[in-house]
PDB file of N, CA and C in Angstrom:
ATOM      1  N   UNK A   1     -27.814 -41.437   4.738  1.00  0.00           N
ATOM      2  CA  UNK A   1     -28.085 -40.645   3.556  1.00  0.00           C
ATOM      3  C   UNK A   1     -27.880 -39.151   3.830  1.00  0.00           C
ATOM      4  N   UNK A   2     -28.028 -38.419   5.139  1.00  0.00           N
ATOM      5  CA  UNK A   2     -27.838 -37.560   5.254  1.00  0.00           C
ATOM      6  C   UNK A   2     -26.331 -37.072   4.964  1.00  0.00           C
ATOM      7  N   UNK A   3     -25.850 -38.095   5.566  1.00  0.00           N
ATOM      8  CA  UNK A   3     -24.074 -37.398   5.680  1.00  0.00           C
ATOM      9  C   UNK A   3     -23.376 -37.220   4.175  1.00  0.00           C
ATOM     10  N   UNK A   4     -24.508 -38.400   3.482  1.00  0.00           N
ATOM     11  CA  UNK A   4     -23.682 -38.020   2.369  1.00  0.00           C
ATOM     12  C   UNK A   4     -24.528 -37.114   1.459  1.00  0.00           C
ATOM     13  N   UNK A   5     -25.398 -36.559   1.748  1.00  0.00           N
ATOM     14  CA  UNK A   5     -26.064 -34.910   1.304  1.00  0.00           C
ATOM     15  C   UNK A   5     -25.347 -33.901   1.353  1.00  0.00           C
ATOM     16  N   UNK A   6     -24.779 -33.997   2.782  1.00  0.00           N
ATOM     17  CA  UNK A   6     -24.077 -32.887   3.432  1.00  0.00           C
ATOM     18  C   UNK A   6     -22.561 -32.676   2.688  1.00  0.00           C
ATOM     19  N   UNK A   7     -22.433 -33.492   2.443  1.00  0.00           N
ATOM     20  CA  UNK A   7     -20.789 -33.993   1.766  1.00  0.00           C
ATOM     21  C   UNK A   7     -20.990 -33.555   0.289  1.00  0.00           C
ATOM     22  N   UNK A   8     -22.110 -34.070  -0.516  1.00  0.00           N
ATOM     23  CA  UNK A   8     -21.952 -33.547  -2.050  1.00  0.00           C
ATOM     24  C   UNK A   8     -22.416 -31.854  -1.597  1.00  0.00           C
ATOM     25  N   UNK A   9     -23.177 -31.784  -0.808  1.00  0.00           N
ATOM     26  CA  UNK A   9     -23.512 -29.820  -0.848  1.00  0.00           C
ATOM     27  C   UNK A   9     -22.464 -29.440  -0.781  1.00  0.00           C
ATOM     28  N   UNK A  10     -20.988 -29.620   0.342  1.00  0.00           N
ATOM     29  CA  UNK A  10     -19.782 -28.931   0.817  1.00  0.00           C
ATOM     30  C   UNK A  10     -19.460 -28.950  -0.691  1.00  0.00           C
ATOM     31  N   UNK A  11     -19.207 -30.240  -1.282  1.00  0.00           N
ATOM     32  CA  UNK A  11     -18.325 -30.487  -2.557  1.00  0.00           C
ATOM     33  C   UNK A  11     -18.510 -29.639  -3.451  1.00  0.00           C
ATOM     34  N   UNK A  12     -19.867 -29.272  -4.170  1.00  0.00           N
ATOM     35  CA  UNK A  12     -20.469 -28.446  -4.629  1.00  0.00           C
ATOM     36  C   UNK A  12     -20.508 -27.021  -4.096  1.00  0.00           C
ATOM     37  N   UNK A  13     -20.351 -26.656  -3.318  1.00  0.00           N
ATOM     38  CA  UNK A  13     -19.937 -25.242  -2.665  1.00  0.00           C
ATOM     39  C   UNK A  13     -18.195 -25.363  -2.760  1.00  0.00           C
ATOM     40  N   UNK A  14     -17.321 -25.789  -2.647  1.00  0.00           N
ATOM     41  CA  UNK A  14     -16.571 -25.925  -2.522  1.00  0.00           C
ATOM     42  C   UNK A  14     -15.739 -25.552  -4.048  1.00  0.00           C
ATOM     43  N   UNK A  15     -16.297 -26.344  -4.882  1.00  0.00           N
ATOM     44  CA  UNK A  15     -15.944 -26.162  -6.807  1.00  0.00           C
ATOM     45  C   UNK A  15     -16.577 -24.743  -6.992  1.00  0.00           C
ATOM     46  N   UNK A  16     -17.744 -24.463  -6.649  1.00  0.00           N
ATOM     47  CA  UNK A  16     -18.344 -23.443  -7.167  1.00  0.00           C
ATOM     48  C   UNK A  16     -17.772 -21.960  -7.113  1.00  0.00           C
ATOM     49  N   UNK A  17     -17.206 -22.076  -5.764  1.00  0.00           N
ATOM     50  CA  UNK A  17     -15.846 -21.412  -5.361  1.00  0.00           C
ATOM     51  C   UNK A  17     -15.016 -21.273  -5.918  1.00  0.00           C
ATOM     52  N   UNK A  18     -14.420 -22.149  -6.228  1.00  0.00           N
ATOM     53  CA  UNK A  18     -12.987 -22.287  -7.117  1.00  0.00           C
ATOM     54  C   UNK A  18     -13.565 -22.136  -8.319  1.00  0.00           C
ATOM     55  N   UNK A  19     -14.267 -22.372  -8.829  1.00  0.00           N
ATOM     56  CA  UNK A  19     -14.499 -21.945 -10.353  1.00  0.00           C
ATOM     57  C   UNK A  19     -15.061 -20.737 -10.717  1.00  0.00           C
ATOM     58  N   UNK A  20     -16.388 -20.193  -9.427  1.00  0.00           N
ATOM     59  CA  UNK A  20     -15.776 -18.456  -9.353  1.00  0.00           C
ATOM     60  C   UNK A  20     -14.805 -17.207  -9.209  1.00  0.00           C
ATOM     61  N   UNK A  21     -13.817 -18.038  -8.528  1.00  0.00           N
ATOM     62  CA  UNK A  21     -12.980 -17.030  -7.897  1.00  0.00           C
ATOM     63  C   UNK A  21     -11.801 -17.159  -9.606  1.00  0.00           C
ATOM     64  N   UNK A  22     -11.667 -18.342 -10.040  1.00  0.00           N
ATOM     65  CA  UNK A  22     -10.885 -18.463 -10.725  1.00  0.00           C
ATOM     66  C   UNK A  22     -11.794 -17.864 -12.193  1.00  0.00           C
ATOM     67  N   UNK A  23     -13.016 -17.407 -12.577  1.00  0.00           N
ATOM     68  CA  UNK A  23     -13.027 -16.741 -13.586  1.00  0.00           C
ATOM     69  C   UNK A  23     -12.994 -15.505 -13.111  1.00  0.00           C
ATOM     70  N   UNK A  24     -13.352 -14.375 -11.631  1.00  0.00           N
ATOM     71  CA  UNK A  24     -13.504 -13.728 -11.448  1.00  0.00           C
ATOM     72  C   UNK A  24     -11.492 -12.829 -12.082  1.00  0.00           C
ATOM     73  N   UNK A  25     -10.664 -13.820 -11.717  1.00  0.00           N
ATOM     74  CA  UNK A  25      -9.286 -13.522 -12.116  1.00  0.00           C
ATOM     75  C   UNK A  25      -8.851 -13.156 -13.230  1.00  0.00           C
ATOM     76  N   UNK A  26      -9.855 -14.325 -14.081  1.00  0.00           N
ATOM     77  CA  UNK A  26      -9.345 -14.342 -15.756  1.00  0.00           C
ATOM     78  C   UNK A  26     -10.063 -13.679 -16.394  1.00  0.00           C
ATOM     79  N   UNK A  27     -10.946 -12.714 -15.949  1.00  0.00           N
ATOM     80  CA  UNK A  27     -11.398 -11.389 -16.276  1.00  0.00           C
ATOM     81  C   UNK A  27     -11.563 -10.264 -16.071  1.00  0.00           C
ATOM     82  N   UNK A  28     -10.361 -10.406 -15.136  1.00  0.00           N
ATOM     83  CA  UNK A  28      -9.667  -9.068 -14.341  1.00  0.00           C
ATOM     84  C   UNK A  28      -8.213  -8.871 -14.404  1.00  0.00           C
ATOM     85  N   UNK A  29      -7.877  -8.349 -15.320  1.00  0.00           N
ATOM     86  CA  UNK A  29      -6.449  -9.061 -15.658  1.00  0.00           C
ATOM     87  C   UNK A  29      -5.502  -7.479 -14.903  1.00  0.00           C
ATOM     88  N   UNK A  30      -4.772  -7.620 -14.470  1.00  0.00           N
ATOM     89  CA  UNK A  30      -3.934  -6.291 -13.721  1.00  0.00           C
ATOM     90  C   UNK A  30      -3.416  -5.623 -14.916  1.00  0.00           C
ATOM     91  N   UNK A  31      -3.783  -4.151 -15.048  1.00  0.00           N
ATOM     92  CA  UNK A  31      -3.067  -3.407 -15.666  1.00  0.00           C
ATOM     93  C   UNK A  31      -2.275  -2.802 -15.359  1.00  0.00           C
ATOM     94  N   UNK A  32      -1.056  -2.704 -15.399  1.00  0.00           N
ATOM     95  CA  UNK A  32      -0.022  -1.903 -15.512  1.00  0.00           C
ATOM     96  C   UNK A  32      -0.208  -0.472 -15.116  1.00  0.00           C
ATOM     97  N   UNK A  33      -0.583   0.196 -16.031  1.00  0.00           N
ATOM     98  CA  UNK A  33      -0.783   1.590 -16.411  1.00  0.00           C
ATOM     99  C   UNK A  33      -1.842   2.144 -16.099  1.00  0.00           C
ATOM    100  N   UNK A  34      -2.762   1.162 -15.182  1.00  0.00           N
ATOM    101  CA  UNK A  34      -3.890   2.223 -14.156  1.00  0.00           C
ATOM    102  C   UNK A  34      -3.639   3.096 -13.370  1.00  0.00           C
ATOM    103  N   UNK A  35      -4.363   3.756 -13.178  1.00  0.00           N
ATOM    104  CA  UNK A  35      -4.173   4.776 -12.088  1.00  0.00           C
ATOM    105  C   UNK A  35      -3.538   4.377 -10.626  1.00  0.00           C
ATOM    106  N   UNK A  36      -3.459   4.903  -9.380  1.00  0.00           N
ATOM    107  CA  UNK A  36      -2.999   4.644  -8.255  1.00  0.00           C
ATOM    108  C   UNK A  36      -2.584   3.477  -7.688  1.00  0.00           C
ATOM    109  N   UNK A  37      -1.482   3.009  -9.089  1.00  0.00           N
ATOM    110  CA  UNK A  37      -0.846   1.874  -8.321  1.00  0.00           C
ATOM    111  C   UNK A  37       0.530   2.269  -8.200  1.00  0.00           C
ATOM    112  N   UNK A  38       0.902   1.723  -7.310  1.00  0.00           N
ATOM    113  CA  UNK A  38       2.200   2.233  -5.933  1.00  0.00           C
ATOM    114  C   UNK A  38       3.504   1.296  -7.541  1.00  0.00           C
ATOM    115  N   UNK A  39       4.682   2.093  -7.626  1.00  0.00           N
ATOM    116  CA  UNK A  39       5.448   1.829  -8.226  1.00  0.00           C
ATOM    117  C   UNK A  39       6.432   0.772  -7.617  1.00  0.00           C
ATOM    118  N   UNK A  40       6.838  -0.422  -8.656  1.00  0.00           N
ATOM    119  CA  UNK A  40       7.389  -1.387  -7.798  1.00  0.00           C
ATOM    120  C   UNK A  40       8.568  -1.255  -7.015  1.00  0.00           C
ATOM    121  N   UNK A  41       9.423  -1.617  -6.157  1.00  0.00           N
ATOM    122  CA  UNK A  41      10.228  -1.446  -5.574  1.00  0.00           C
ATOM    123  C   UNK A  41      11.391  -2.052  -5.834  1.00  0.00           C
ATOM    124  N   UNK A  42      12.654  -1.651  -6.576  1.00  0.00           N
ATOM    125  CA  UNK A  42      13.521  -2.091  -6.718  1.00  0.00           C
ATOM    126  C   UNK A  42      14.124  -2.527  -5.425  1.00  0.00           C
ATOM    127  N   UNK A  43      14.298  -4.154  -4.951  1.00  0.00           N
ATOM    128  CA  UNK A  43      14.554  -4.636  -3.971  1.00  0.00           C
ATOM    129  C   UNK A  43      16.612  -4.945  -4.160  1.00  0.00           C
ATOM    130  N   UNK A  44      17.193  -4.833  -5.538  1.00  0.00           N
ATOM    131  CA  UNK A  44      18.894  -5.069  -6.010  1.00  0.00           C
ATOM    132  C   UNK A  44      19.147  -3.687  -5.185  1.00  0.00           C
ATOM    133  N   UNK A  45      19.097  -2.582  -4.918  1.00  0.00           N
ATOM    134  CA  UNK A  45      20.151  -1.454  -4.332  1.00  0.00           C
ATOM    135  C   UNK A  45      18.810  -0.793  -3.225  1.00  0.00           C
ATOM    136  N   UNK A  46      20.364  -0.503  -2.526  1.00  0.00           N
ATOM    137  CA  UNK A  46      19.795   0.216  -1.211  1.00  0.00           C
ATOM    138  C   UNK A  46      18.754   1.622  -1.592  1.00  0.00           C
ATOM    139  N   UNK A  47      17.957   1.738  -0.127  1.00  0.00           N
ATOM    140  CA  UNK A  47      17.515   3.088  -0.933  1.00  0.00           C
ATOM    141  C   UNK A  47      18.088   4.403  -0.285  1.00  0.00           C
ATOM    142  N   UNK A  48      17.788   5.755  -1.276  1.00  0.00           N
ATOM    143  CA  UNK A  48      19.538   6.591  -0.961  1.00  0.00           C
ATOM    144  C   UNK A  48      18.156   7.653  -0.639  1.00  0.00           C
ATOM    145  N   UNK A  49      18.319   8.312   0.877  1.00  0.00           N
ATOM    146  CA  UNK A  49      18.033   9.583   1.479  1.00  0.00           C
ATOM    147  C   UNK A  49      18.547  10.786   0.870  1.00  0.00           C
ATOM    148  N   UNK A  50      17.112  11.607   0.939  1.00  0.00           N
ATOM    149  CA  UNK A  50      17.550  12.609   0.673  1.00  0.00           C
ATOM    150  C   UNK A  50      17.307  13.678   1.648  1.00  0.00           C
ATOM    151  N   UNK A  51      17.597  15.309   2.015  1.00  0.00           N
ATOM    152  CA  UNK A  51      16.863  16.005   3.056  1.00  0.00           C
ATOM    153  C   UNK A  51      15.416  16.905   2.144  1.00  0.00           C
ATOM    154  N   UNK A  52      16.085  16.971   0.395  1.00  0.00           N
ATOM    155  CA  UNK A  52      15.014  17.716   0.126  1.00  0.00           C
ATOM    156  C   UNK A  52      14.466  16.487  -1.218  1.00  0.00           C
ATOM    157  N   UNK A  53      12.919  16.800  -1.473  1.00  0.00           N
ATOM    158  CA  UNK A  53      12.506  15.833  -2.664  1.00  0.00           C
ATOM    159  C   UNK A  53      13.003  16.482  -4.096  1.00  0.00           C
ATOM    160  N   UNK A  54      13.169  15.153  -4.797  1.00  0.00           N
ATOM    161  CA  UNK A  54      14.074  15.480  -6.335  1.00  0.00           C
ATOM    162  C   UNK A  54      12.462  16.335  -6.629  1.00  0.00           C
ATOM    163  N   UNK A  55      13.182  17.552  -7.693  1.00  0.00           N
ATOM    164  CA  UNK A  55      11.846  18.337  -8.152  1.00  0.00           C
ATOM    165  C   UNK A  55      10.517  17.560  -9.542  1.00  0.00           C
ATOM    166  N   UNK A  56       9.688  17.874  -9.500  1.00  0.00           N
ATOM    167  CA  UNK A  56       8.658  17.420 -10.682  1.00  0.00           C
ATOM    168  C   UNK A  56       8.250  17.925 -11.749  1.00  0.00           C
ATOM    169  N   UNK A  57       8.332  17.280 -12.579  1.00  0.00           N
ATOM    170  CA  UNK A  57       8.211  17.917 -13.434  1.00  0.00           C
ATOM    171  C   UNK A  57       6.526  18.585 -13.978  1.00  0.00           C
ATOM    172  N   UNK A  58       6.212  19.370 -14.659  1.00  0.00           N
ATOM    173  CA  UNK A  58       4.488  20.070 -14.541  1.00  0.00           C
ATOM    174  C   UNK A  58       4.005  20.010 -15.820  1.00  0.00           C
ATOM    175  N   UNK A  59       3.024  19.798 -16.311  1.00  0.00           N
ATOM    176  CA  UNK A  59       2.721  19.448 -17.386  1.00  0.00           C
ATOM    177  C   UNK A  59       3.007  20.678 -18.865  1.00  0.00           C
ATOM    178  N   UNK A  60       3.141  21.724 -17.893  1.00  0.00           N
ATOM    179  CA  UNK A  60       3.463  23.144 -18.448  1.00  0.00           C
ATOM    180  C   UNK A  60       5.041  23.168 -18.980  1.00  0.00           C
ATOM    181  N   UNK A  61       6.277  21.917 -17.991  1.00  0.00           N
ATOM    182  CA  UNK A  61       7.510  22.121 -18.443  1.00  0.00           C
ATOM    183  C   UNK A  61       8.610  22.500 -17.312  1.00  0.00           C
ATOM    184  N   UNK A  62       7.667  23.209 -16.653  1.00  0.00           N
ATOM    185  CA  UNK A  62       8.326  23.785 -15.893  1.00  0.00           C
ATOM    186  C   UNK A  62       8.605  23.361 -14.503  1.00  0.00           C
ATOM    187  N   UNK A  63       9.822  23.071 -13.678  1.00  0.00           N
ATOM    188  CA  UNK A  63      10.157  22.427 -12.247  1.00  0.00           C
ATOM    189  C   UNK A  63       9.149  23.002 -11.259  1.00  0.00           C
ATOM    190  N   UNK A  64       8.861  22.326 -10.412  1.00  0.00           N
ATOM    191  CA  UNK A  64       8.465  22.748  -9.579  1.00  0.00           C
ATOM    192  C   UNK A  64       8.949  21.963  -7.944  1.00  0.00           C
ATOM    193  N   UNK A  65       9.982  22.713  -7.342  1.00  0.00           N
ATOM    194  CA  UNK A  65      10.411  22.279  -6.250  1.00  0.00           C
ATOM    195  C   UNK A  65       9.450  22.182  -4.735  1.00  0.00           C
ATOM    196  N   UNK A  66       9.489  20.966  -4.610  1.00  0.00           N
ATOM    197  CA  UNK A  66       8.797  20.606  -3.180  1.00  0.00           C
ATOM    198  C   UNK A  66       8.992  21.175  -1.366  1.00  0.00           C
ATOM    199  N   UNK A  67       8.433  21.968  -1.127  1.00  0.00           N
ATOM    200  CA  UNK A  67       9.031  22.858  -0.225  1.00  0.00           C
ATOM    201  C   UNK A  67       9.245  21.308   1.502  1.00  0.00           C
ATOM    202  N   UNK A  68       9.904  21.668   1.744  1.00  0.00           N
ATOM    203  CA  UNK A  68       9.883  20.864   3.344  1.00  0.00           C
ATOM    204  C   UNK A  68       9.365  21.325   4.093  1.00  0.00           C
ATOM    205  N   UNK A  69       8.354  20.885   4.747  1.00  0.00           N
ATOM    206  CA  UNK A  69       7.692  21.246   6.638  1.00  0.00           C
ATOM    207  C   UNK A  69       8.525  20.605   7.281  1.00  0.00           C
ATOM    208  N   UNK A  70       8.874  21.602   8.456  1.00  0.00           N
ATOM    209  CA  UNK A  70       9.121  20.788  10.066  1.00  0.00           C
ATOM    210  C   UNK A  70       8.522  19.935  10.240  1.00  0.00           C
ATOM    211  N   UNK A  71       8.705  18.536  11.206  1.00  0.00           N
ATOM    212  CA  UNK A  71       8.020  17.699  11.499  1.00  0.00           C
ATOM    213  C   UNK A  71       7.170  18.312  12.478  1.00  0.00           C
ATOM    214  N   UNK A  72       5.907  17.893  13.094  1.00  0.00           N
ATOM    215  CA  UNK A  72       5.527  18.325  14.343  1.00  0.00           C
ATOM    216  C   UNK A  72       5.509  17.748  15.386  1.00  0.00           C
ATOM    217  N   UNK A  73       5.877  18.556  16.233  1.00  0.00           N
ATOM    218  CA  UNK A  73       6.211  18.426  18.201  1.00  0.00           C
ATOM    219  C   UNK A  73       4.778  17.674  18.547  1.00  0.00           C
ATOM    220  N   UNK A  74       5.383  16.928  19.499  1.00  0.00           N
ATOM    221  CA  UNK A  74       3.990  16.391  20.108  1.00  0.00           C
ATOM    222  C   UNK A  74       4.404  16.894  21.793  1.00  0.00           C
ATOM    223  N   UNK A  75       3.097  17.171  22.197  1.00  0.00           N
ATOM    224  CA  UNK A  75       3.210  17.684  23.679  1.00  0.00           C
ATOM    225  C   UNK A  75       2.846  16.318  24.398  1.00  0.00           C
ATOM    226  N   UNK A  76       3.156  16.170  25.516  1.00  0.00           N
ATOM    227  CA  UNK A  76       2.894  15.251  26.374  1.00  0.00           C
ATOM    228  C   UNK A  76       2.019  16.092  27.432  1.00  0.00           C
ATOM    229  N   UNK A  77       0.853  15.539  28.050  1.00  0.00           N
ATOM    230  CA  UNK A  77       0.431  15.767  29.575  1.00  0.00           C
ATOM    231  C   UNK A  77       1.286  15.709  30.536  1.00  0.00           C
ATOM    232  N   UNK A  78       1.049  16.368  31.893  1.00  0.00           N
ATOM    233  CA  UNK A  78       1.694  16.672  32.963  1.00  0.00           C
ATOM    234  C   UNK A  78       1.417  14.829  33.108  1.00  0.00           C
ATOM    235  N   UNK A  79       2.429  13.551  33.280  1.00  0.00           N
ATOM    236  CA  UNK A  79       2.074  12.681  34.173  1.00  0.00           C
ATOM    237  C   UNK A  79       2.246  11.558  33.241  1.00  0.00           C
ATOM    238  N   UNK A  80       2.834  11.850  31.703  1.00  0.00           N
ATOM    239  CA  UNK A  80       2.649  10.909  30.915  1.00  0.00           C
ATOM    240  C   UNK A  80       4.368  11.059  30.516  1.00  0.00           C
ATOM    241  N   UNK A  81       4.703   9.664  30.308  1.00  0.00           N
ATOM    242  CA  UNK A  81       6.483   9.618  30.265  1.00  0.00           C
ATOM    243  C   UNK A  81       6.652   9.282  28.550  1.00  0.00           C
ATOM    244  N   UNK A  82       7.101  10.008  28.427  1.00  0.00           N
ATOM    245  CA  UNK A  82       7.998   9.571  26.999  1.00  0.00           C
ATOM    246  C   UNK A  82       8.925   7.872  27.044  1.00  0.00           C
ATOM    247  N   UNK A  83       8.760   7.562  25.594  1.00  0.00           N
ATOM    248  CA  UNK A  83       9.445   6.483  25.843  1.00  0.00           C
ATOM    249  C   UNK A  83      10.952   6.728  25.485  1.00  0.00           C
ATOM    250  N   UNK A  84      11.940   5.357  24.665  1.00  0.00           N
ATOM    251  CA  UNK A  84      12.740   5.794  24.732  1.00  0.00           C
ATOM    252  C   UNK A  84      13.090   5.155  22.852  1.00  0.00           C
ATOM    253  N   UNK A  85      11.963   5.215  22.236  1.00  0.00           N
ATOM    254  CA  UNK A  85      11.627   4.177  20.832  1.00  0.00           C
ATOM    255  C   UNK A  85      12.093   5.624  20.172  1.00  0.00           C
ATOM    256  N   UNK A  86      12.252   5.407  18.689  1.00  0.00           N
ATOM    257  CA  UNK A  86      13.206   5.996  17.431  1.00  0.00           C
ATOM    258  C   UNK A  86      11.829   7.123  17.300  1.00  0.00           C
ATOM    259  N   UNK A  87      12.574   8.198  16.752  1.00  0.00           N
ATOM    260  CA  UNK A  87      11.314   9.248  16.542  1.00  0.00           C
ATOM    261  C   UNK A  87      10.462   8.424  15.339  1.00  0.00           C
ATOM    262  N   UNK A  88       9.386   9.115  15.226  1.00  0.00           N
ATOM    263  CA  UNK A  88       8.715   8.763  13.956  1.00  0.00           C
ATOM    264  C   UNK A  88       9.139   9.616  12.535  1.00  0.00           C
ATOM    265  N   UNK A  89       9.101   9.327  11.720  1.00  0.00           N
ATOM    266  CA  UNK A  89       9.385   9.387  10.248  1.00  0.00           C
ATOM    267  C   UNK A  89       8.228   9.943   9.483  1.00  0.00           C
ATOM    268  N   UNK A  90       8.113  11.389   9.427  1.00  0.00           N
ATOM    269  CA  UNK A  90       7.345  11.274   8.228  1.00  0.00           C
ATOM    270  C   UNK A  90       7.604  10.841   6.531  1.00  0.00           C
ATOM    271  N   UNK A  91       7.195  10.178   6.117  1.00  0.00           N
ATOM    272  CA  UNK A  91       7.455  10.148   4.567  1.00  0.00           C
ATOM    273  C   UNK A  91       6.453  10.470   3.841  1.00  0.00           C
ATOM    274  N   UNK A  92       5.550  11.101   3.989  1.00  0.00           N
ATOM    275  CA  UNK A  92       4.331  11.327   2.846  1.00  0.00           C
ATOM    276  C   UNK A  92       4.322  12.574   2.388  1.00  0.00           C
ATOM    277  N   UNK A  93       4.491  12.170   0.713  1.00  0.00           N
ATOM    278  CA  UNK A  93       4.368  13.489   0.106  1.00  0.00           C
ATOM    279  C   UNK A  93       3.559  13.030  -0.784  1.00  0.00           C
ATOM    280  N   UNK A  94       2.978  14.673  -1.042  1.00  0.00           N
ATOM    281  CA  UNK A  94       1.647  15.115  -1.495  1.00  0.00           C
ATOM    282  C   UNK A  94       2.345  15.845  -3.268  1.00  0.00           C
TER     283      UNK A  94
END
């Protein structure tokens, strides 16, 4: 009798699950047009480099061009070897 206690509790934990998680979904429906979601990625064409960012537009009208920083140098300690891996990439703009 025990084992089969143990078996309807799992079963019952088990649905209760699935029937939470599955209303927790159907009342959370993804919006589109919220805030800080990452724009999808056209995966049909390559993506095309640039050296400077296309400018933005300001709510005023007016362009406002994105200035470039140097990347920054990293120093090494006396005793520590550089490898021989691809520089790093910044891409984050603000």
């Amino acid at each position: 009798m025990n084992a089969f206690a143990l078996r309807a509790v799992a079963v019952l934990v088990a649905a209760g699950s699935f029937v939470g998680a599955t209303a927790y979904v159907v009342t959370h429906p993804k919006d589109p047009s919220a805030p800080l979601q990452p724009p999808v990625a056209d995966t049909t064409s390559q993506p095309v480099r640039s050296a400077t960012p296309p400018p933005t537009a300001q709510p005023s009208g007016r362009q406002v061009r994105a200035t470039v920083r140097p990347a920054p140098t990293i120093t090494l300690q006396p005793g520590v070897r550089a490898t021989e891996l691809p520089g790093v990439t910044y891409t984050h703009t603000s």
